[in-house]
C-alpha atoms as a PDB file:
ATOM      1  CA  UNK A   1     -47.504  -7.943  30.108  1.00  0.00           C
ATOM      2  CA  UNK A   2     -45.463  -5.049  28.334  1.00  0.00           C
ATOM      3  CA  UNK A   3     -43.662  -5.484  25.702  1.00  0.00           C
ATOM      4  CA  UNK A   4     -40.742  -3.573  24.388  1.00  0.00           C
ATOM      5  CA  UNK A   5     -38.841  -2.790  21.136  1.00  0.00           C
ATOM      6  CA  UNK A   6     -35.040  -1.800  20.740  1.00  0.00           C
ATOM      7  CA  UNK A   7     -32.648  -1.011  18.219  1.00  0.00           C
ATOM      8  CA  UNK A   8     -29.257  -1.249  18.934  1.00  0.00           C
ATOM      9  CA  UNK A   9     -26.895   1.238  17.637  1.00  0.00           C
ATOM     10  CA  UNK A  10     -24.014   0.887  14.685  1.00  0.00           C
ATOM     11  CA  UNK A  11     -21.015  -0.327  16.502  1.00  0.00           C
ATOM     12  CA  UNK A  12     -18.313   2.622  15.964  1.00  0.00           C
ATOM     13  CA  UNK A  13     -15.673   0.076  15.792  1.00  0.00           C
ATOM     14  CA  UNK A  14     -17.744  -1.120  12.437  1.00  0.00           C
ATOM     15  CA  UNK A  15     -17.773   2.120  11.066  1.00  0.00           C
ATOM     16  CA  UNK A  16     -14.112   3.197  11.738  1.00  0.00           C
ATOM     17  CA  UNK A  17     -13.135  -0.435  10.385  1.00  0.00           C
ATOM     18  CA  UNK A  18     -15.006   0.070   7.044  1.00  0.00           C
ATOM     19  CA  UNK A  19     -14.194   3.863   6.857  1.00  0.00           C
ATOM     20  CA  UNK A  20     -10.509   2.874   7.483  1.00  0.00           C
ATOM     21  CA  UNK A  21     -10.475   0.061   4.953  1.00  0.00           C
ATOM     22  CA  UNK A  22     -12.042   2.722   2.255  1.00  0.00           C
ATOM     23  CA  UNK A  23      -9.151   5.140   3.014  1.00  0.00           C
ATOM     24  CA  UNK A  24      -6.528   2.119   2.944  1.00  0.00           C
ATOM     25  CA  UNK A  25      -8.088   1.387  -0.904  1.00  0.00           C
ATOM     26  CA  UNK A  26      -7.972   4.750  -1.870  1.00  0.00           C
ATOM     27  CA  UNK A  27      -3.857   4.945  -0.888  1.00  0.00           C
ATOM     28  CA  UNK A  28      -3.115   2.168  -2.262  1.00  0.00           C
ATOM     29  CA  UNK A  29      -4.451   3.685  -5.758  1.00  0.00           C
ATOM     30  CA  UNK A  30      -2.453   6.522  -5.746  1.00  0.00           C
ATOM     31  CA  UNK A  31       0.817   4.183  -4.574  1.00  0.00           C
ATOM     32  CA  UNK A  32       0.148   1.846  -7.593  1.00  0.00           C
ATOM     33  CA  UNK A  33      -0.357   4.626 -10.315  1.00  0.00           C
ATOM     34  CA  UNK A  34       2.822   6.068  -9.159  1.00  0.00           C
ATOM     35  CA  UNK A  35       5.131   5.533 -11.784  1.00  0.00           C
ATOM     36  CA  UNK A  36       7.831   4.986  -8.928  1.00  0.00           C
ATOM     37  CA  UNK A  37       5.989   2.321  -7.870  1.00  0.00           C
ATOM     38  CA  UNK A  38       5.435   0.450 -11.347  1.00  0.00           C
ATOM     39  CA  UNK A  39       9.488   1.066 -11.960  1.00  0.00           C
ATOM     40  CA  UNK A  40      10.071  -0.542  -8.644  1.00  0.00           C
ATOM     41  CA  UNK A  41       7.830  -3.675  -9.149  1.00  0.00           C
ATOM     42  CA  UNK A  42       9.352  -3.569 -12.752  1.00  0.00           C
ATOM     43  CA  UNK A  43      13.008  -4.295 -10.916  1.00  0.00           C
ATOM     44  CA  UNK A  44      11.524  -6.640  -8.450  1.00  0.00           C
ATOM     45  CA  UNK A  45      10.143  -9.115 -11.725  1.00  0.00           C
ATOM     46  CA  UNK A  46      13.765  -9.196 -12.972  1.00  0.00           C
ATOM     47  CA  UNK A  47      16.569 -11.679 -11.883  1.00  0.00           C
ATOM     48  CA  UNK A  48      19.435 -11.052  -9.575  1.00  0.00           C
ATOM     49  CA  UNK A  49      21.441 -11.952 -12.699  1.00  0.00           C
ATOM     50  CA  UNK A  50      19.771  -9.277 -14.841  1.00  0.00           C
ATOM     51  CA  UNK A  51      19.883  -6.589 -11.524  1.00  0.00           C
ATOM     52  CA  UNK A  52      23.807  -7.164 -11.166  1.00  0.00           C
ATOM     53  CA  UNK A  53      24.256  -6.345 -15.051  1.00  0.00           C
ATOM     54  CA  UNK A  54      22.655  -3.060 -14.323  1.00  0.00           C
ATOM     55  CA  UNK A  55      24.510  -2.556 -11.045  1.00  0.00           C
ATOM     56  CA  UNK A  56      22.080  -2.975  -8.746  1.00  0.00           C
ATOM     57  CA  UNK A  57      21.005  -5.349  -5.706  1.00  0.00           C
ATOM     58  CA  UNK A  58      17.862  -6.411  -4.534  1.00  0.00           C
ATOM     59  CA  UNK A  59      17.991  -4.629  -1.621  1.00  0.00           C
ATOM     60  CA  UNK A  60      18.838  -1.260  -2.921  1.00  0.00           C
ATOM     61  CA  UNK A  61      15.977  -1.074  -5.340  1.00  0.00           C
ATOM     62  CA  UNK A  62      14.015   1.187  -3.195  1.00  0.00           C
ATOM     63  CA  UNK A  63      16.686   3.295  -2.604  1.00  0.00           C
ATOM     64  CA  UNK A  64      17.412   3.436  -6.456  1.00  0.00           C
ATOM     65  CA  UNK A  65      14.193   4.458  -6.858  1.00  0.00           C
ATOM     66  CA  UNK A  66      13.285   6.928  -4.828  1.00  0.00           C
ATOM     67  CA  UNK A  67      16.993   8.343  -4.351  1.00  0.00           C
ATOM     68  CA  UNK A  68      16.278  11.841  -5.737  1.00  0.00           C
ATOM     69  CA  UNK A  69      13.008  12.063  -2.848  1.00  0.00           C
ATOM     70  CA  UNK A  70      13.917  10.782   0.209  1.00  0.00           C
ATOM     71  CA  UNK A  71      17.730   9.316   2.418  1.00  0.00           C
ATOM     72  CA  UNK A  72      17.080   6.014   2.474  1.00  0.00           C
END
């Protein structure tokens, strides 16, 4: 009787999951040292009360934010 050994290959799925995952991390560093992004979470923390007194609405604080970069 013969016997036989095999190794299976890395699943390429596995790989492109963990490589995508890495590159996921590493945007998500840049987006939360960007001082936009820390100003924008900053609004988000306050009250509606304390956005209307500096003219603003929940919904427009991304567009306060990044007015002078993008339309939005």
């Amino acid at each position: 009787m013969a016997h036989i050994t095999t190794t299976a290959p890395h699943s390429a799925a596995g790989f492109f999951h963990g490589l995508g995952n890495r590159i996921l991390s590493f945007l998500t560093a840049i987006a939360e040292s960007n001082s936009r992004m820390r100003e924008a979470e900053r609004l988000n923390a306050m009250s509606d009360a304390e956005l209307a007194r500096i003219g603003l609405k929940r919904e427009d604080i991304a567009r306060h934010v990044f007015r002078d970069m993008y339309y939005v």
